[in-house]
N, C-alpha and C. Protein backbone atom coordinates (compact mmCIF):
# COMPACT_ATOMS: atom_id res chain seq x y z
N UNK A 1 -108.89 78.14 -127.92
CA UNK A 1 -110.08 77.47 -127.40
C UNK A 1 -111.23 77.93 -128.26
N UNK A 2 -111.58 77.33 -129.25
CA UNK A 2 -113.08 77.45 -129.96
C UNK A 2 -114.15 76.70 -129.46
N UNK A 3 -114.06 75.83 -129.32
CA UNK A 3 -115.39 75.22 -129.07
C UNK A 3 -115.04 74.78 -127.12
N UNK A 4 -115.97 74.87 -127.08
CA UNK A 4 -116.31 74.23 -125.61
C UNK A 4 -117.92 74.00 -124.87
N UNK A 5 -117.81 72.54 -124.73
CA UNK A 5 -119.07 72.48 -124.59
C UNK A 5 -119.26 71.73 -123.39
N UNK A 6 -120.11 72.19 -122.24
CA UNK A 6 -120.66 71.75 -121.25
C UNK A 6 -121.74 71.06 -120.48
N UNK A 7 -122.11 69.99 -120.17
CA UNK A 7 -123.14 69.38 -119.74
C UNK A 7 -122.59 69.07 -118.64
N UNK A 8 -123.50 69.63 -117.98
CA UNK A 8 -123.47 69.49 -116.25
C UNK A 8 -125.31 69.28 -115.55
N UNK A 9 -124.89 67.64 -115.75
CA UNK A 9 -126.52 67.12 -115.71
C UNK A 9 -126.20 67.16 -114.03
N UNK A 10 -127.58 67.66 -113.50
CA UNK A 10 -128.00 67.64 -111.85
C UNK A 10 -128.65 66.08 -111.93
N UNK A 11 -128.46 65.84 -110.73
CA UNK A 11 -128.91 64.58 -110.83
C UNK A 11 -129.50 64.28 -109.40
N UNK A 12 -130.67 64.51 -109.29
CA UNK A 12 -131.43 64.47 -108.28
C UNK A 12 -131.94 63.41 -107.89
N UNK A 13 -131.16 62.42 -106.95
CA UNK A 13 -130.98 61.48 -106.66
C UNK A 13 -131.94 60.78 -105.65
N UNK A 14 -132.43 61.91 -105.04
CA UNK A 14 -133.16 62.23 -104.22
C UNK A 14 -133.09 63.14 -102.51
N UNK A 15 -133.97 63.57 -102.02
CA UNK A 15 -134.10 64.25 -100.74
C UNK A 15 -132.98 63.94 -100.08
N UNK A 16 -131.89 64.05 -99.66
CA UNK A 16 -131.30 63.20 -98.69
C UNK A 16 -131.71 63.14 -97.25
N UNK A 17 -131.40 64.55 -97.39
CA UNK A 17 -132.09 64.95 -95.84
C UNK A 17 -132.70 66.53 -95.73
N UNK A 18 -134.28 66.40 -95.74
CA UNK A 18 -135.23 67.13 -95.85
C UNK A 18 -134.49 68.31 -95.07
N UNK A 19 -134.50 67.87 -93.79
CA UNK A 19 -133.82 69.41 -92.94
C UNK A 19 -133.05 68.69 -92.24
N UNK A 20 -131.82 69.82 -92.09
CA UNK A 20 -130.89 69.92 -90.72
C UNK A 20 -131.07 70.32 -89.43
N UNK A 21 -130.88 69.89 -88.53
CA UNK A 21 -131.24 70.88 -87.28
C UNK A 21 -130.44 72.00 -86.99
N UNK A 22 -129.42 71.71 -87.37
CA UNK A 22 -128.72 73.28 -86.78
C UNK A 22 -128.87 74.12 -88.15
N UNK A 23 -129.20 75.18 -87.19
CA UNK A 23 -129.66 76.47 -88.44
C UNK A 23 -128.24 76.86 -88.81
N UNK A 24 -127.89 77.69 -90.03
CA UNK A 24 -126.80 78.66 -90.03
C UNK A 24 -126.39 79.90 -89.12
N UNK A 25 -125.42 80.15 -89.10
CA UNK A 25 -125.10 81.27 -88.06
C UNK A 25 -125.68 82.35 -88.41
N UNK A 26 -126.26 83.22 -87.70
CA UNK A 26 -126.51 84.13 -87.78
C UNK A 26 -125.94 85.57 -88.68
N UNK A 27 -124.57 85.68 -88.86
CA UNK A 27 -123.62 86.70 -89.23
C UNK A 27 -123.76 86.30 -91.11
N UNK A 28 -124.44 85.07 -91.36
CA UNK A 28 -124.31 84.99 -92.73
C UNK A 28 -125.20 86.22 -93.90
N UNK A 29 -124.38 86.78 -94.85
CA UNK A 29 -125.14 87.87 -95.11
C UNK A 29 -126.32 87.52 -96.14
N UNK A 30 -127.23 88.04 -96.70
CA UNK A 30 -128.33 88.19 -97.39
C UNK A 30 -128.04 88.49 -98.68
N UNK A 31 -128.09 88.08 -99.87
CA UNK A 31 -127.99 88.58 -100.83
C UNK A 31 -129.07 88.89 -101.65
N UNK A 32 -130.58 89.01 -101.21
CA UNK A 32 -131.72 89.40 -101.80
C UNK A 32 -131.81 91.25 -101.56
N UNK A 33 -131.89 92.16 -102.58
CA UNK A 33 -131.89 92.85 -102.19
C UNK A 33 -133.63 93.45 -101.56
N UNK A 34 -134.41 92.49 -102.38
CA UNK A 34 -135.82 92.94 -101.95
C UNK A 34 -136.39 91.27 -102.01
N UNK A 35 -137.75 91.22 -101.03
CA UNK A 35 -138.11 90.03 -101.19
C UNK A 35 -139.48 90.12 -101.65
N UNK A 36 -140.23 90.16 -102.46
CA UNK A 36 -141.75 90.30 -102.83
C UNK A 36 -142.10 89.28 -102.94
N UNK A 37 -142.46 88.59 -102.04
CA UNK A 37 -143.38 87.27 -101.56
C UNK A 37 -144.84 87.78 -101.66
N UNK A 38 -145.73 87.48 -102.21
CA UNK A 38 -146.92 87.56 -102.61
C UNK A 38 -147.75 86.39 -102.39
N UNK A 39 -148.68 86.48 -101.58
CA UNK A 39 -149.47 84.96 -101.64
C UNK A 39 -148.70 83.77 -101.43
N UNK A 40 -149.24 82.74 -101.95
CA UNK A 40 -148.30 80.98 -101.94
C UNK A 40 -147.16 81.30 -102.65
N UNK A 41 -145.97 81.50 -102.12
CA UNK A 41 -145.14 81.00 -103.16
C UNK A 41 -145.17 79.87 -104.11
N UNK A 42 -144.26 79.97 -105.53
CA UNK A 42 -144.26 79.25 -106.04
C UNK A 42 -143.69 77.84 -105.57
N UNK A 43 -142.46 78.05 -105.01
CA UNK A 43 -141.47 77.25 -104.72
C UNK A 43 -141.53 77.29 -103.09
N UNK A 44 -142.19 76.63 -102.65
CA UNK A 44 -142.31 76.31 -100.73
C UNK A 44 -140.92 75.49 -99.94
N UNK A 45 -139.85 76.12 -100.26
CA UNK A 45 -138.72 75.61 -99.07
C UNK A 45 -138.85 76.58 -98.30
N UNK A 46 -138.90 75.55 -97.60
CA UNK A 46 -138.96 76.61 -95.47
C UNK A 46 -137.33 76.90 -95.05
N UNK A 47 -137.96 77.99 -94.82
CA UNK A 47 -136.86 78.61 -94.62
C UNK A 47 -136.18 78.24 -93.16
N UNK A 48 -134.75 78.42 -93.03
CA UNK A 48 -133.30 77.87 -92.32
C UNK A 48 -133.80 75.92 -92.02
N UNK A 49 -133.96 75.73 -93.38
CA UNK A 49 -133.97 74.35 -93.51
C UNK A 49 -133.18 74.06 -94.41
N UNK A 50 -132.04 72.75 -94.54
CA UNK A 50 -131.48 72.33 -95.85
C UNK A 50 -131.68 70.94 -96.58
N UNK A 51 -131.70 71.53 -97.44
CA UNK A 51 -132.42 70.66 -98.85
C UNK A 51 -130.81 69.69 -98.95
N UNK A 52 -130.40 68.08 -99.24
CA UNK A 52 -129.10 67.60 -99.88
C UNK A 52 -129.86 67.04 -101.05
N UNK A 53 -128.63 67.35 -102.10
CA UNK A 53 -128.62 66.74 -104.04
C UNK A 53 -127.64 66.03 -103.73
N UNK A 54 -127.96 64.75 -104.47
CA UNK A 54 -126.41 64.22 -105.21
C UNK A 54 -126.33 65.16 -106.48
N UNK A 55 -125.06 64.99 -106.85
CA UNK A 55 -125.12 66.18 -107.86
C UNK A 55 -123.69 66.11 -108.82
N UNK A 56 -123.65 65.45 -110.02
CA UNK A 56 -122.81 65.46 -110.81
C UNK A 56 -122.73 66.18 -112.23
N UNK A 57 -121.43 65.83 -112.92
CA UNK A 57 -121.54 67.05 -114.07
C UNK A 57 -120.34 66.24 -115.06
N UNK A 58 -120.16 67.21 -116.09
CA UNK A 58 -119.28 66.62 -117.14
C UNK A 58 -119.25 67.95 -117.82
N UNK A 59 -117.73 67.63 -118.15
CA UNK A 59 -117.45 69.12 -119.20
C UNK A 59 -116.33 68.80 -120.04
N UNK A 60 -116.30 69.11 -121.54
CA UNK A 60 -115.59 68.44 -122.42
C UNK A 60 -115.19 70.27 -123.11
N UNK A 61 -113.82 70.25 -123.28
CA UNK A 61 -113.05 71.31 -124.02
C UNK A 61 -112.22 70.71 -124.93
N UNK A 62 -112.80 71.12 -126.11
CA UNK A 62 -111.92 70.92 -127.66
C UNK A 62 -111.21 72.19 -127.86
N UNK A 63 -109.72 71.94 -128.13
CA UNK A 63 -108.67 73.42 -128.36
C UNK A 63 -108.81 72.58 -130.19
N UNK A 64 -109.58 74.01 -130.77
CA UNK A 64 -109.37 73.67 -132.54
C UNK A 64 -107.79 73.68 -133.10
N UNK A 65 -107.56 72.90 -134.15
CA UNK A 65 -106.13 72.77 -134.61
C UNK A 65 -105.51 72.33 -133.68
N UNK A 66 -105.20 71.41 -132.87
CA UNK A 66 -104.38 70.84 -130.94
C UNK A 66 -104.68 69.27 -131.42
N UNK A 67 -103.44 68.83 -131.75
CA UNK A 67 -103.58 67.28 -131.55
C UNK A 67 -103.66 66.81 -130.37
N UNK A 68 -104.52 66.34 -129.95
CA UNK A 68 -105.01 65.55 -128.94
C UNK A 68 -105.73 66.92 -127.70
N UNK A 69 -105.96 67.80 -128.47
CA UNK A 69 -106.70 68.82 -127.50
C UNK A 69 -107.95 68.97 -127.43
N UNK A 70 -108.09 67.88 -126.44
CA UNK A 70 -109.41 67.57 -125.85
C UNK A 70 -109.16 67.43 -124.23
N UNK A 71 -110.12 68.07 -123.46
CA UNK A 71 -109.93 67.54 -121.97
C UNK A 71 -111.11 67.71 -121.54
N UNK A 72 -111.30 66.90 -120.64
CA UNK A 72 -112.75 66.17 -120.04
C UNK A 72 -112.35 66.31 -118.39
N UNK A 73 -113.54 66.56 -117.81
CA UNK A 73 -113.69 66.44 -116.37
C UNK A 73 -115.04 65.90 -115.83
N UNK A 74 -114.96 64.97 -114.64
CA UNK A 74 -116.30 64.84 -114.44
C UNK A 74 -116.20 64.72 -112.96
N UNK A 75 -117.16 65.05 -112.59
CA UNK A 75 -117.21 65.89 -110.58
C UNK A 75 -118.59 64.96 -110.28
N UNK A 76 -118.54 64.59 -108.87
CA UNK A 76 -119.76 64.61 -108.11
C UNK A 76 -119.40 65.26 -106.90
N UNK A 77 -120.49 65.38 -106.68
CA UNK A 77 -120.57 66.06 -105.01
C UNK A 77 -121.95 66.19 -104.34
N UNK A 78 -122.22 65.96 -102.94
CA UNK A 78 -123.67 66.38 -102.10
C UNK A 78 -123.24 68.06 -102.15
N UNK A 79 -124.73 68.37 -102.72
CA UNK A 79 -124.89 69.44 -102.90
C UNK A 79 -126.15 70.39 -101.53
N UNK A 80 -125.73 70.98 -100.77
CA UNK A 80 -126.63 71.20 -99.47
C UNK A 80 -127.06 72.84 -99.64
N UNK A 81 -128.47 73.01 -100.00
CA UNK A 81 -128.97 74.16 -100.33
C UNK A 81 -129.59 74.45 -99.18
N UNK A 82 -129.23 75.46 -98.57
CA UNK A 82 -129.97 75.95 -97.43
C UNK A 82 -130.47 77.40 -97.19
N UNK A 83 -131.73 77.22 -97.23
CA UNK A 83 -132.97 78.51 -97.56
C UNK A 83 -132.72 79.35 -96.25
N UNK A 84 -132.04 80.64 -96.27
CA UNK A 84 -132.03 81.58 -95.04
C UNK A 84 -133.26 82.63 -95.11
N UNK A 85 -133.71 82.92 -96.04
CA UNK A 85 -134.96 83.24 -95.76
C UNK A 85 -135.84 82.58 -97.36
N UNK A 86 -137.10 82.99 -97.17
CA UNK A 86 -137.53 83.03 -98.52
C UNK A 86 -137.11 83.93 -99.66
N UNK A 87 -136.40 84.57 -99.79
CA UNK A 87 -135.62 84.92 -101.22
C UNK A 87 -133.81 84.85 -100.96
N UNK A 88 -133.68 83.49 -100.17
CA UNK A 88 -131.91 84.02 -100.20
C UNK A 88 -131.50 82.55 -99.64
N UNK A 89 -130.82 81.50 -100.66
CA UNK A 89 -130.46 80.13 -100.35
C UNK A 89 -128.82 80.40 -100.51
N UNK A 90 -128.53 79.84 -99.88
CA UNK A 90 -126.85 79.53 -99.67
C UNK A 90 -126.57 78.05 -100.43
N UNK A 91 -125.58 77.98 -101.03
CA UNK A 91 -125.30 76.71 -101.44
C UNK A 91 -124.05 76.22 -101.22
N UNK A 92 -123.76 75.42 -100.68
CA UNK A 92 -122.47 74.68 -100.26
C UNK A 92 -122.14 73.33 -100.70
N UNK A 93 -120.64 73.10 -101.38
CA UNK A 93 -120.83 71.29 -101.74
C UNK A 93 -119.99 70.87 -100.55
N UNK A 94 -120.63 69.18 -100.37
CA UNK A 94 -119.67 68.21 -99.10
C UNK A 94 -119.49 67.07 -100.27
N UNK A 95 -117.96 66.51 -99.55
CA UNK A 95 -117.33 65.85 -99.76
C UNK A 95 -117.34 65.30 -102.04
N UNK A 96 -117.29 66.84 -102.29
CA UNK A 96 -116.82 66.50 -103.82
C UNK A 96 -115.34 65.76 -104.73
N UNK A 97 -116.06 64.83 -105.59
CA UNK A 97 -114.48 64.45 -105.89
C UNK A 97 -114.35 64.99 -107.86
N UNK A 98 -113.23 65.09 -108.01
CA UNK A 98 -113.04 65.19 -109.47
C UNK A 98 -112.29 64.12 -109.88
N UNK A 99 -112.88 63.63 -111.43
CA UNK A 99 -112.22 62.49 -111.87
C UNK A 99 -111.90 61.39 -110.86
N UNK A 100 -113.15 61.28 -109.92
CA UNK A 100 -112.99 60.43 -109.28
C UNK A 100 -112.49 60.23 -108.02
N UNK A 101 -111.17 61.22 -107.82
CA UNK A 101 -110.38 61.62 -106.45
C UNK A 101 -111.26 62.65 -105.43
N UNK A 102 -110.95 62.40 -104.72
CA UNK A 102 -111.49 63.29 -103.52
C UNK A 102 -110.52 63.72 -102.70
N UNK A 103 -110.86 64.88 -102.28
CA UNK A 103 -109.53 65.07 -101.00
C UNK A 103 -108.05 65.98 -101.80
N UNK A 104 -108.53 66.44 -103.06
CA UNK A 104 -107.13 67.09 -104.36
C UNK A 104 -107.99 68.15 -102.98
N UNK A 105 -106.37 69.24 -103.74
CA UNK A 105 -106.93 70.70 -103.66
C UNK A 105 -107.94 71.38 -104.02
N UNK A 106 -108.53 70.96 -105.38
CA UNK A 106 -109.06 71.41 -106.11
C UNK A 106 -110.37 71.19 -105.12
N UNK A 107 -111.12 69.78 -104.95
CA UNK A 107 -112.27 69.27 -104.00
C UNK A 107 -111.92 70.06 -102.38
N UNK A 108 -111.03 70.07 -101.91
CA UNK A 108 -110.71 71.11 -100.64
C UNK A 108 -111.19 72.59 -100.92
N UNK A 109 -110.98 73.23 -102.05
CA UNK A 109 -111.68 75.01 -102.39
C UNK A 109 -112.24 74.38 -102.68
N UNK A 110 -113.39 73.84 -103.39
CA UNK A 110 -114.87 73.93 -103.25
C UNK A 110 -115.71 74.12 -102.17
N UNK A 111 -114.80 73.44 -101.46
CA UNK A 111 -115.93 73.39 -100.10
C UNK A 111 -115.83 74.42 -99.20
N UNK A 112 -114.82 75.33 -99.27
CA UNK A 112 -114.24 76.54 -98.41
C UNK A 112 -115.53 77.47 -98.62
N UNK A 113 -116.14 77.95 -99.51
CA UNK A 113 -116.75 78.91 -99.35
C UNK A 113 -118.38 78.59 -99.80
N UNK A 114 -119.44 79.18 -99.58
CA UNK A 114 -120.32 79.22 -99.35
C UNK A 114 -121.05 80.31 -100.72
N UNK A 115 -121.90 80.02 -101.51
CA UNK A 115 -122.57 81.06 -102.52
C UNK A 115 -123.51 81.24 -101.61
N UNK A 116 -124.28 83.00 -101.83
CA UNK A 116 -125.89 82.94 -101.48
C UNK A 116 -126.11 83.33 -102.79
N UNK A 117 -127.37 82.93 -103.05
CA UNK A 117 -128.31 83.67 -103.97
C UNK A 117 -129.44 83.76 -103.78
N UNK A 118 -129.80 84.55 -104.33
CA UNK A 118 -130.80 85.43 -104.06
C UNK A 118 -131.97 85.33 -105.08
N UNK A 119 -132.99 84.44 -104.83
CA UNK A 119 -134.21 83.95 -106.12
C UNK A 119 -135.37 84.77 -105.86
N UNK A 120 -136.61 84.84 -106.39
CA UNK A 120 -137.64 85.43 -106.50
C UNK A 120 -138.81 84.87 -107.30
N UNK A 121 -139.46 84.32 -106.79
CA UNK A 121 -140.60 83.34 -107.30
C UNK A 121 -139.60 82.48 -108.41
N UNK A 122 -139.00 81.69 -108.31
CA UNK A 122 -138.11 80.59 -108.58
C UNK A 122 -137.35 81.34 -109.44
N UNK A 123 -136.89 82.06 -109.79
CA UNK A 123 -135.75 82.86 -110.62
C UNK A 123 -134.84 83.49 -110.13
N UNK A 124 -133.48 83.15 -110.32
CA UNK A 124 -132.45 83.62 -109.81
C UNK A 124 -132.12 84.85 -110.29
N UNK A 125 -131.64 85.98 -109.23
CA UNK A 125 -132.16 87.53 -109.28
C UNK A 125 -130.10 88.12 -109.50
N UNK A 126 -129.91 87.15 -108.32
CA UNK A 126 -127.91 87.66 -108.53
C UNK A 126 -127.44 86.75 -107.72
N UNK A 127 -126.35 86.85 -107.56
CA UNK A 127 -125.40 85.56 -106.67
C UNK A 127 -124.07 86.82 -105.71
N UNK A 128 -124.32 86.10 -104.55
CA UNK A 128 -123.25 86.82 -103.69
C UNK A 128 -122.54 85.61 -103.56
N UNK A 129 -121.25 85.91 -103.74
CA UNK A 129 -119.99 84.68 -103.49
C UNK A 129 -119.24 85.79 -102.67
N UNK A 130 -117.88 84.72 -101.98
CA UNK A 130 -117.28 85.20 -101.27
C UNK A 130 -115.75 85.57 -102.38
N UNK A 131 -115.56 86.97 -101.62
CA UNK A 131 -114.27 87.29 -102.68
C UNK A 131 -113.05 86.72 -103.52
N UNK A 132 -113.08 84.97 -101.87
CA UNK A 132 -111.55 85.01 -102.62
C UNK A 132 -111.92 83.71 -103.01
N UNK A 133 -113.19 83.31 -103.60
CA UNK A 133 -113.50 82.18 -104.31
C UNK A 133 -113.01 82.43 -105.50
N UNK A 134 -112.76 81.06 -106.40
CA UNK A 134 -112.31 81.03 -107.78
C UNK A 134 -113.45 80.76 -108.95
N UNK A 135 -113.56 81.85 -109.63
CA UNK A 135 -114.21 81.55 -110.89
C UNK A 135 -114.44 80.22 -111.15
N UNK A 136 -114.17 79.27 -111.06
CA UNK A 136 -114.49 78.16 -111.51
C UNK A 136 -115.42 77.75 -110.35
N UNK A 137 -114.64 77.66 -109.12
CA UNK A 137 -115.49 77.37 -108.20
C UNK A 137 -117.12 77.66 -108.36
N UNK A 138 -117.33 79.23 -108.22
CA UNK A 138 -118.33 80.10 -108.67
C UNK A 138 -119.39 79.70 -109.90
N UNK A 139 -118.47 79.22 -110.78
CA UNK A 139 -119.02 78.44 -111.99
C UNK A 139 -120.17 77.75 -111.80
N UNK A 140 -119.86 76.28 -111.15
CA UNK A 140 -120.35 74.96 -110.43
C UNK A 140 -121.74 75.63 -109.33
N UNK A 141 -120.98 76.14 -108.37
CA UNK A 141 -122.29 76.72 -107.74
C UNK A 141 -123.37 77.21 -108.44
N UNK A 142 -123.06 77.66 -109.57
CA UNK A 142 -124.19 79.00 -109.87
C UNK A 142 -125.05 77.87 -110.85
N UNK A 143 -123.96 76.63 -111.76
CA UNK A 143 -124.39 75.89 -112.04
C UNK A 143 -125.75 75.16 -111.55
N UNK A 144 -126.02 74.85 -110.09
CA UNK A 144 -126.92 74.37 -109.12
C UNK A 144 -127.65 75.61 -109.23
N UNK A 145 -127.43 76.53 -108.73
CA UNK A 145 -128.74 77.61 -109.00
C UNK A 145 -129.00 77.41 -109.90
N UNK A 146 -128.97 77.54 -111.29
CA UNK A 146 -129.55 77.27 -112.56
C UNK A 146 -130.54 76.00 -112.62
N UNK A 147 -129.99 75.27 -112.63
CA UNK A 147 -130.88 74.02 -112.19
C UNK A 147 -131.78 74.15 -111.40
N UNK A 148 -132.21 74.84 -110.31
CA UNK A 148 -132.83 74.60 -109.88
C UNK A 148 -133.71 76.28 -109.93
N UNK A 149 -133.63 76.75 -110.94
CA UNK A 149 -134.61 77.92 -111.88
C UNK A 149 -135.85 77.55 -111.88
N UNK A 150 -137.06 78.04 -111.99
CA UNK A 150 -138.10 77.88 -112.55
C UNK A 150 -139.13 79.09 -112.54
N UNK A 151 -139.96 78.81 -114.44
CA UNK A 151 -140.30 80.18 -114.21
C UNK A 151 -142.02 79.48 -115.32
N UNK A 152 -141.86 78.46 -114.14
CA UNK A 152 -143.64 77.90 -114.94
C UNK A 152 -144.63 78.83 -114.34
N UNK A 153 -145.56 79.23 -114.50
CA UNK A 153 -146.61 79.82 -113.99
C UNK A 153 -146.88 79.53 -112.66
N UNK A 154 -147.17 78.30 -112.71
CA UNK A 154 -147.53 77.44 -111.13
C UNK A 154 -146.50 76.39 -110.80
């Protein structure tokens, strides 16, 4: 595997649904280890509210010297970010399909587990995943945190 190259465009489709009413459970853990909120935040999501993305991607792997070693994937999924406090969003995908299918195994573990991360005036600080998530899984999520980075002044 030499080259591999990834574009995983977010695609913000729009708001779907500003907030949920039911909050998250309580027992969900925190992954901010400190929160230094200062003044206006930069980034104003209210907290135990969830934000939905449409949210797709594409990823192309060239194996060098491999006749015909090329493989392509392309995913969508609602992407549901939900702010447990001001420095600690959970991210969860619903109903993702790959290459189109929905309902593989593969779209079933995505949805099993839950990332938090943990931001700080729009910059992502670390990511708590759950243990027996898969690297790839983990991937995609953290993917959405990235995207949704920011480190403009205002």
């Amino acid at each position: 595997l030499s080259t591999m190259t990834s574009s995983a465009a977010l695609l913000v489709l729009g708001l779907l649904a500003a907030a949920n009413a039911a909050p998250w459970p309580s027992d969900i853990l925190k992954c901010a280890r400190e929160c230094p909120i200062a003044g206006s935040p930069k980034l104003a999501y209210a907290p135990e509210k969830t934000y939905s993305y449409a949210y797709s991607g594409h990823s192309e792997i060239h194996m060098k010297d491999v006749q015909g070693g090329v493989t392509q994937m392309e995913w969508t999924s609602q992407v549901d970010m939900t702010w447990l406090s001001p420095c600690d969003m959970a991210i969860t995908f619903k109903n993702p399909s790959f290459g189109g299918a929905s309902g593989t195994p593969e779209a079933n573990f995505l949805t099993r587990y839950h990332m938090v991360v943990a931001m700080t005036d729009g910059r992502v600080q670390h990511v708590c995943s759950h243990p027996d998530d898969d690297t790839w899984s983990i991937n995609l999520k953290k993917g959405v945190a990235s995207a949704f980075q920011n480190s403009l002044p205002s």
